[in-house]
C-alpha atoms as a PDB file:
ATOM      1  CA  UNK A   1     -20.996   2.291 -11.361  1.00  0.00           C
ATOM      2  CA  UNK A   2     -21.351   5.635 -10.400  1.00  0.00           C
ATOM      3  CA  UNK A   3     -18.956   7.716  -8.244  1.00  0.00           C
ATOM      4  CA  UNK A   4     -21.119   9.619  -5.257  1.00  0.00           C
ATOM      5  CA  UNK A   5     -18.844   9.010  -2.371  1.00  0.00           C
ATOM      6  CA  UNK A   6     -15.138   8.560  -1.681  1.00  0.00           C
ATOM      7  CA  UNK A   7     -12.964   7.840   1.477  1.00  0.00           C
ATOM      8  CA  UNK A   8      -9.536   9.356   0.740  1.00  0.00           C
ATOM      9  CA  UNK A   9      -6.925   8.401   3.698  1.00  0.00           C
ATOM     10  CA  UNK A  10      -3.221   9.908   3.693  1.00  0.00           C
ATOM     11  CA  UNK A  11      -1.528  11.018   6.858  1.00  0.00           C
ATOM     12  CA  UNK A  12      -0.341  13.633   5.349  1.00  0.00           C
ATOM     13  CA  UNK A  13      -2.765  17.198   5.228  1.00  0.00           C
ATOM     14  CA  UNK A  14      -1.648  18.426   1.857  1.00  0.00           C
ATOM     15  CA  UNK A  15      -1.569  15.527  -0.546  1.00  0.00           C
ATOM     16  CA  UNK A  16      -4.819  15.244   0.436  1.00  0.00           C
ATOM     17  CA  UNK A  17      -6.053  19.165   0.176  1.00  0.00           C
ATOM     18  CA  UNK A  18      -4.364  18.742  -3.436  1.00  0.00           C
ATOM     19  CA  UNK A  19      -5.655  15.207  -3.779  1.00  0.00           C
ATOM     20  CA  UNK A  20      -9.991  16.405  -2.705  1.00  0.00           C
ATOM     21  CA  UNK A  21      -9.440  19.483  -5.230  1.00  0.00           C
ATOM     22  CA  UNK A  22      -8.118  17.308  -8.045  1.00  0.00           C
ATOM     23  CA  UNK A  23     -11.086  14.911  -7.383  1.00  0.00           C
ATOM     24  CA  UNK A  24     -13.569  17.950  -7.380  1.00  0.00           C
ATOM     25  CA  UNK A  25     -13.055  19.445 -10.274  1.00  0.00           C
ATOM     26  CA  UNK A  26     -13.223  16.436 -12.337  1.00  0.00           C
ATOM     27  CA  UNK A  27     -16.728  15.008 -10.001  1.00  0.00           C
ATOM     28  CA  UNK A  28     -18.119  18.370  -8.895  1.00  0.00           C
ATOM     29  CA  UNK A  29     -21.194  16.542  -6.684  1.00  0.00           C
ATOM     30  CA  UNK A  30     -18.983  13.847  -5.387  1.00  0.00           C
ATOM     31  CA  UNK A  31     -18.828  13.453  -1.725  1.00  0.00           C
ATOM     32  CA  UNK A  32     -15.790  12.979   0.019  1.00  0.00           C
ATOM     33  CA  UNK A  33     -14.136  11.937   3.393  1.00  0.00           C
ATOM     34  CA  UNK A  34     -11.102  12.782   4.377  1.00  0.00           C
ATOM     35  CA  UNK A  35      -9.386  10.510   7.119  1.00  0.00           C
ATOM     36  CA  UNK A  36      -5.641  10.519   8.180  1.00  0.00           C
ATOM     37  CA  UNK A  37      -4.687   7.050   9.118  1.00  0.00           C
ATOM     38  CA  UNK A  38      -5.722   2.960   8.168  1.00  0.00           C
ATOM     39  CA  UNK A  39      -7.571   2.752  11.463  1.00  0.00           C
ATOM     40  CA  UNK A  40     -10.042   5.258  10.795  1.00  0.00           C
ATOM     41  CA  UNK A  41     -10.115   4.696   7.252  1.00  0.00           C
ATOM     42  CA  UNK A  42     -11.767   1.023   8.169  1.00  0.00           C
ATOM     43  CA  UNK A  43     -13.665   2.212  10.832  1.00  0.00           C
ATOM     44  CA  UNK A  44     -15.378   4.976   8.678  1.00  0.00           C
ATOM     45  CA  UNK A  45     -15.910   1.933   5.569  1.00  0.00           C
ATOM     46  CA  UNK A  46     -17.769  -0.168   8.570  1.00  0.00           C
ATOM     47  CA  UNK A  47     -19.942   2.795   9.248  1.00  0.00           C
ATOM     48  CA  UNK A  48     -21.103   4.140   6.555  1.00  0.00           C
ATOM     49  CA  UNK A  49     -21.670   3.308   2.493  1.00  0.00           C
ATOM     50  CA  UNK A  50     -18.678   4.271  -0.033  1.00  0.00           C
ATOM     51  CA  UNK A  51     -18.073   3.896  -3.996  1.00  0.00           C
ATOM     52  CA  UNK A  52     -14.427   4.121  -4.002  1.00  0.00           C
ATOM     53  CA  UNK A  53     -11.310   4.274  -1.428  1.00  0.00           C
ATOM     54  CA  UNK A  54      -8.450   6.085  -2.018  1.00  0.00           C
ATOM     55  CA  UNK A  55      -5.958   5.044   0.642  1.00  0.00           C
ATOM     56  CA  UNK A  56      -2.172   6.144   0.614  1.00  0.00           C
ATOM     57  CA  UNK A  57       0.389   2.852   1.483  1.00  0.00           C
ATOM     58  CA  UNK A  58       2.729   4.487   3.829  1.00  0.00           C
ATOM     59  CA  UNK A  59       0.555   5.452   7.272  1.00  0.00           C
ATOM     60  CA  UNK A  60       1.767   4.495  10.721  1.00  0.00           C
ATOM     61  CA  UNK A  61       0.293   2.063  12.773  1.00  0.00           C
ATOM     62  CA  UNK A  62      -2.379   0.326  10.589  1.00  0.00           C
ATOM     63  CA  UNK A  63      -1.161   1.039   6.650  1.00  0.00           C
ATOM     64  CA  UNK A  64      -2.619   1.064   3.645  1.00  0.00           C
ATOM     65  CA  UNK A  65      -1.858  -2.638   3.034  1.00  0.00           C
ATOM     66  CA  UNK A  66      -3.380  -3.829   6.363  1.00  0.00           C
ATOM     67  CA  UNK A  67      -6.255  -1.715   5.777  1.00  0.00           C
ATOM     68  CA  UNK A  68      -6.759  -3.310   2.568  1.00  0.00           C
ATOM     69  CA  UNK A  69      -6.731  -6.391   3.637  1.00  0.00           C
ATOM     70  CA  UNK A  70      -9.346  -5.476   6.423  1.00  0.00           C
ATOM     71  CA  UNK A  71     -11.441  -4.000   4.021  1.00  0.00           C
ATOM     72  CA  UNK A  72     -11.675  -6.228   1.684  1.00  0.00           C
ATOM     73  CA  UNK A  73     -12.508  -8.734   4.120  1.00  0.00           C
ATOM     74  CA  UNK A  74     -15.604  -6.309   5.333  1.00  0.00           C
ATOM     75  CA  UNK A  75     -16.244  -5.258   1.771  1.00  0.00           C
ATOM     76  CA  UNK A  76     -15.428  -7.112  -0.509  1.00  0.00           C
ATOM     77  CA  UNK A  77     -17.275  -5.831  -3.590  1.00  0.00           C
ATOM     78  CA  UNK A  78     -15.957  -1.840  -2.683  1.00  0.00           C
ATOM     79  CA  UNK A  79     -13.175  -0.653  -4.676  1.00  0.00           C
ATOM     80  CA  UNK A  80      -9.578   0.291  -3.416  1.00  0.00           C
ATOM     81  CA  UNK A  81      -7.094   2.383  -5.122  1.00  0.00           C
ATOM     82  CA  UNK A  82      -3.494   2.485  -3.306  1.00  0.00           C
ATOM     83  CA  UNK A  83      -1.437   5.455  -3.494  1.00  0.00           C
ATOM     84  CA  UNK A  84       2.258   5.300  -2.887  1.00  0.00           C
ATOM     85  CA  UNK A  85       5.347   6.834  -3.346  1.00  0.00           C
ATOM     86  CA  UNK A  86       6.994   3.448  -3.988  1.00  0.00           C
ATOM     87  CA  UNK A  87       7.479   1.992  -7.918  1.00  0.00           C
ATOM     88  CA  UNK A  88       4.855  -0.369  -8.981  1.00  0.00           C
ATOM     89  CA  UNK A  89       7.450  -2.998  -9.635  1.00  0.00           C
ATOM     90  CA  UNK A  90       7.749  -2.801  -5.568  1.00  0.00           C
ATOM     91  CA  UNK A  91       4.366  -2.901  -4.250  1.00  0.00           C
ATOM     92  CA  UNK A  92       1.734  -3.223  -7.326  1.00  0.00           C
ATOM     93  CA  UNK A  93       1.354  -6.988  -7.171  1.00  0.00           C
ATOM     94  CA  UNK A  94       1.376  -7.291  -3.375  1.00  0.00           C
ATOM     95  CA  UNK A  95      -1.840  -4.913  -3.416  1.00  0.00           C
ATOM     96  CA  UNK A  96      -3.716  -5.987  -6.641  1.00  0.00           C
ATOM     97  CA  UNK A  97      -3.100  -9.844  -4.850  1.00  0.00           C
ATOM     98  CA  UNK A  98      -4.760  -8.301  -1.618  1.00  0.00           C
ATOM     99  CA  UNK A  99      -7.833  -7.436  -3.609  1.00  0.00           C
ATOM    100  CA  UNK A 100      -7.040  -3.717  -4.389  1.00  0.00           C
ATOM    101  CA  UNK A 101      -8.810  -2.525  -7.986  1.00  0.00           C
ATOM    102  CA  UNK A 102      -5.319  -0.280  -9.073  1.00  0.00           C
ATOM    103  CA  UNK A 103      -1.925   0.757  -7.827  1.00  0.00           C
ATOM    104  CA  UNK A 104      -1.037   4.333  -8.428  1.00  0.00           C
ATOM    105  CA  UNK A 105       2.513   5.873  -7.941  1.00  0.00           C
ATOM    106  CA  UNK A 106       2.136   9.502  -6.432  1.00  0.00           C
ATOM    107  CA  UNK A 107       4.352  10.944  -8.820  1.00  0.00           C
ATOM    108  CA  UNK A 108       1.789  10.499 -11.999  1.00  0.00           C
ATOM    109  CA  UNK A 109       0.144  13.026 -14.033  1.00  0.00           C
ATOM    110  CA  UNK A 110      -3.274  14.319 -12.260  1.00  0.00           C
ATOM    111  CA  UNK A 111      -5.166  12.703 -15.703  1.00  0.00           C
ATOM    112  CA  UNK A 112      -3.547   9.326 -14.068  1.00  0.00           C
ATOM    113  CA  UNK A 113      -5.295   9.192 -11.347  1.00  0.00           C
ATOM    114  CA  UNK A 114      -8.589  10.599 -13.030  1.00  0.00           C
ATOM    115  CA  UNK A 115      -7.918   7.470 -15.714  1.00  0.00           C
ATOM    116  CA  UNK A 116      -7.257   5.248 -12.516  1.00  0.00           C
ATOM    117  CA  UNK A 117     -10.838   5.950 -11.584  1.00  0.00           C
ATOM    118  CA  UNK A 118     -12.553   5.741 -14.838  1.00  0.00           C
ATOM    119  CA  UNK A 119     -11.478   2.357 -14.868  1.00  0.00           C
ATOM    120  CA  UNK A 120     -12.519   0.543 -11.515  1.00  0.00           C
ATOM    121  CA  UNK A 121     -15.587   2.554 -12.266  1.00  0.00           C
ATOM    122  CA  UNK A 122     -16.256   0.568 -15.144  1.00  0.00           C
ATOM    123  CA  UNK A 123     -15.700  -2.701 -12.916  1.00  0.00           C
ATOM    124  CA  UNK A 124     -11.854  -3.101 -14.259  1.00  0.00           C
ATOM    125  CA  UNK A 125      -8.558  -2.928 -12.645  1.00  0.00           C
ATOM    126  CA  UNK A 126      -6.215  -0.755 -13.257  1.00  0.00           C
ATOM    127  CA  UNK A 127      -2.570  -1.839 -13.970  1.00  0.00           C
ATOM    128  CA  UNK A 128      -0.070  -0.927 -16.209  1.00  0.00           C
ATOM    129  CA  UNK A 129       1.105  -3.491 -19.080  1.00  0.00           C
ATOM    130  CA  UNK A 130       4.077  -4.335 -17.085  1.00  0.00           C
ATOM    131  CA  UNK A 131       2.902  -5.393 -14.351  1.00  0.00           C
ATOM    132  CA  UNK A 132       0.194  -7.190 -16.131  1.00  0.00           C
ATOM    133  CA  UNK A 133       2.936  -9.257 -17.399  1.00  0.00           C
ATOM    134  CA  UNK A 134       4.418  -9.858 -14.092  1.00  0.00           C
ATOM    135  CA  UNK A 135       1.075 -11.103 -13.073  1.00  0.00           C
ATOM    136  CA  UNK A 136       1.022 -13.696 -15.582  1.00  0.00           C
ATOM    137  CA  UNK A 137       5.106 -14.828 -15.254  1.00  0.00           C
ATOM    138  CA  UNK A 138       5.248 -18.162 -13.232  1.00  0.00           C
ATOM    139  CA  UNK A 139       9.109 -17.237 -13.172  1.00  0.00           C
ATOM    140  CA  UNK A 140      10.871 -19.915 -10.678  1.00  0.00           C
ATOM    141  CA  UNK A 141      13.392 -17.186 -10.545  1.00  0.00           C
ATOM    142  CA  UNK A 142      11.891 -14.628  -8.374  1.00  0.00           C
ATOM    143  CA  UNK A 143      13.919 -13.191  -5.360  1.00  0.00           C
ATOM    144  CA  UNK A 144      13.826 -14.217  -2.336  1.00  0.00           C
ATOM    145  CA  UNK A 145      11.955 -11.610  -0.605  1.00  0.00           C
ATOM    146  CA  UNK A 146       9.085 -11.874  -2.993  1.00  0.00           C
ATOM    147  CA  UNK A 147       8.222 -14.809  -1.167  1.00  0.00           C
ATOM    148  CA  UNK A 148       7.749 -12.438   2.603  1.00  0.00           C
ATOM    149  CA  UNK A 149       3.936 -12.064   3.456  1.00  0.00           C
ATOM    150  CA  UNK A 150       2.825  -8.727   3.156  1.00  0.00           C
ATOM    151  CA  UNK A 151       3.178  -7.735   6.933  1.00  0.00           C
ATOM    152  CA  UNK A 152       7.002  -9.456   6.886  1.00  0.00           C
ATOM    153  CA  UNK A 153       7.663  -7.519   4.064  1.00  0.00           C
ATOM    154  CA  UNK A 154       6.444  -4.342   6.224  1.00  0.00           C
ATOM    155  CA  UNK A 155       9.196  -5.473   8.835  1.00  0.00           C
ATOM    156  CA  UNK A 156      11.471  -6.174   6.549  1.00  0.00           C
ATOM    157  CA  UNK A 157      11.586  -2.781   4.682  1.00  0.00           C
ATOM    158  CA  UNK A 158      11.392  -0.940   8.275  1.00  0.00           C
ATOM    159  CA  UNK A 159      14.436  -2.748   9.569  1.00  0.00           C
ATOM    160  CA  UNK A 160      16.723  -2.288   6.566  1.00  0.00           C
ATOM    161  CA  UNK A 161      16.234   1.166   7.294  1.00  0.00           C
ATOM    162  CA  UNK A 162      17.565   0.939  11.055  1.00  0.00           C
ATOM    163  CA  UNK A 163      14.662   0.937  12.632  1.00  0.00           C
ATOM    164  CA  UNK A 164      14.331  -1.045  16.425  1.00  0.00           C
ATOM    165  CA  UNK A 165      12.203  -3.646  17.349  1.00  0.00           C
ATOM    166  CA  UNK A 166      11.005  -0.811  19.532  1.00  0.00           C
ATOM    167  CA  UNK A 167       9.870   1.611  17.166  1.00  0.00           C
ATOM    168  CA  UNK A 168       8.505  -1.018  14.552  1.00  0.00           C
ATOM    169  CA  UNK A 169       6.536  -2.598  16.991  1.00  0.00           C
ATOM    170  CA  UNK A 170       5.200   1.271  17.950  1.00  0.00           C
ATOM    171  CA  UNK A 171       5.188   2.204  14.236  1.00  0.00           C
ATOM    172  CA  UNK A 172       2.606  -0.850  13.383  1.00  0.00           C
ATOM    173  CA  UNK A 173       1.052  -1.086  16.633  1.00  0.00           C
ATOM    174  CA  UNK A 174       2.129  -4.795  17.444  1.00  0.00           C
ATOM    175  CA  UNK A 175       3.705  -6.451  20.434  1.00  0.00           C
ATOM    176  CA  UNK A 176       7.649  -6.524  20.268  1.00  0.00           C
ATOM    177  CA  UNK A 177       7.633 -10.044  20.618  1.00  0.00           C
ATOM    178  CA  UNK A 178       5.361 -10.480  17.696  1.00  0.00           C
ATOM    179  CA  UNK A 179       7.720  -8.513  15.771  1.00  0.00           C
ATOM    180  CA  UNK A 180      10.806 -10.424  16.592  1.00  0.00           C
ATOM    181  CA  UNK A 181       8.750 -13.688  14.993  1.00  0.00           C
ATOM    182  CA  UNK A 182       8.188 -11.772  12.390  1.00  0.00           C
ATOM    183  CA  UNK A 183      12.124 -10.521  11.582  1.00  0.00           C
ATOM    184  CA  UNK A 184      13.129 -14.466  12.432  1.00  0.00           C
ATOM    185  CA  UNK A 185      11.329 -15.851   9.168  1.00  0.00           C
ATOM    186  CA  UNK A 186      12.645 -12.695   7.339  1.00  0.00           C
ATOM    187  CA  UNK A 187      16.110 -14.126   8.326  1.00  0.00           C
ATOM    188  CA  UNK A 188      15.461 -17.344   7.479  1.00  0.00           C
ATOM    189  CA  UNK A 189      13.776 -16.302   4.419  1.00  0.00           C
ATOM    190  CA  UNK A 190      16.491 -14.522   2.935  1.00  0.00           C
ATOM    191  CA  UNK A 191      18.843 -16.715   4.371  1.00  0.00           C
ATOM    192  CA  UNK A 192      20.990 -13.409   6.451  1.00  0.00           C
ATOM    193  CA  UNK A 193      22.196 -12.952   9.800  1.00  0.00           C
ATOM    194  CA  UNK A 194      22.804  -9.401  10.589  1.00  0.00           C
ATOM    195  CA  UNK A 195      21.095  -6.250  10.138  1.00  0.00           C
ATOM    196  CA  UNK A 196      23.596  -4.892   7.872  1.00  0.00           C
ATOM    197  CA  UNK A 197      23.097  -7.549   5.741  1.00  0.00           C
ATOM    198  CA  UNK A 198      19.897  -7.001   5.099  1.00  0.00           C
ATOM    199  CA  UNK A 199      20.426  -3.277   4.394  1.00  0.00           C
ATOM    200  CA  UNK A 200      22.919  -4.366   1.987  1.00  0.00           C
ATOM    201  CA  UNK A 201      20.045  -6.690   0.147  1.00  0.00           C
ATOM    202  CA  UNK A 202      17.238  -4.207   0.259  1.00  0.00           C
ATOM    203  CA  UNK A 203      19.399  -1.445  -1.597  1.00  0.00           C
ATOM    204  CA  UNK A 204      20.695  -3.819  -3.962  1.00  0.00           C
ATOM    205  CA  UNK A 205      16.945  -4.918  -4.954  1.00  0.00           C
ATOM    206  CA  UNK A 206      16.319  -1.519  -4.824  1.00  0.00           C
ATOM    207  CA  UNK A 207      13.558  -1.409  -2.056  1.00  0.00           C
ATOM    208  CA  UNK A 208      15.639   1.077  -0.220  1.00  0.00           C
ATOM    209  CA  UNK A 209      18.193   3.594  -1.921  1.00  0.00           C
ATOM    210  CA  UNK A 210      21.641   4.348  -0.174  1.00  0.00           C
ATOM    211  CA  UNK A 211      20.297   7.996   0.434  1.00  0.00           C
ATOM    212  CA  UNK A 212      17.056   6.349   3.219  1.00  0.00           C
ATOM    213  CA  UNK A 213      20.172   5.093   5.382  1.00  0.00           C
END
């Protein structure tokens, strides 16, 4: 598979500057489009032919993860890499289940990313050995919020740290109501009652730290 074309979506203007550089010095006749949120990131892969996406996790309103899933449902066959600030133990099975090719923490090495790519172009994914383990644990032990759906776990993470029904329902673009379904079967899922509760659980399993409230 060759690389000729690349959709690269962050919201944020200078991780991608630093990201299109990084890309064109290693592929100096690659093509690539730069968008800066998950809506126009799908949009663009409905219009038009791409070898790779390069999508960042964290965007407002449509993320990387819905986007992914939207893709993949268009596209099945094109390749995703997800960027994100958050460990892999967090978020690298939730993607590579969703259909993405690799899972790529932001703070790696530049040759990370460049070995990222070098292996979905040769048709593999690209994981790290831990979290190929994970992949193959049946553990009967897993916590309970491994068990949220991808867009629960969205609302989940967004309410531990204090955001409203309000501004999740603005942040993801999704009726109120629909979000107060969705923070119910959080509840229930995790078995808590309060806000504050939850906080508590999502810095003790490490999905927030102390210093995000």
């Amino acid at each position: 598979m060759t690389i000729e074309k690349i959709i690269l979506a962050d919201d944020h203007s200078f991780i991608r500057l630093g990201l299109i550089q990084l890309l064109k010095d290693e592929y100096p006749g690659v093509t690539i489009k730069e968008v800066s949120d998950g809506e126009t990131l799908v949009k663009e892969v409905i219009r038009a032919d791409w070898d790779l996406v390069i999508s960042d996790l964290d965007m407002n309103g449509c993320s990387g993860l819905d986007a992914l899933e939207q893709i993949k449902a268009i596209k099945p066959a094109l390749p995703v890499l997800i960027l994100s600030i958050y460990p892999e133990d967090l978020y690298a099975i939730r993607v590579l289940k969703a259909g993405a090719s690799g899972y790529l923490n932001k703070n790696s090495a530049p040759e990370e990313l460049i070995a990222a790519i070098e292996r979905i172009r040769m048709g593999k994914k690209y994981i790290t050995s831990d979290i190929a383990e994970k992949l193959m644990e049946t553990n009967p032990d897993k916590q309970p919020h491994e068990s949220l759906s991808n867009r629960e776990f969205e609302i989940f993470k967004l309410m531990a740290l204090g955001k409203t029904i309000s501004q999740i329902a603005e942040m993801l673009s999704l009726a109120p109501s629909t979000v107060s379904t969705h923070r119910s079967r959080v509840m229930e899922k995790l078995k808590l009652t309060t806000n504050s509760e939850l906080t508590r659980y999502a810095i003790s399993q490490h999905i927030i730290s102390d210093i995000d409230t």
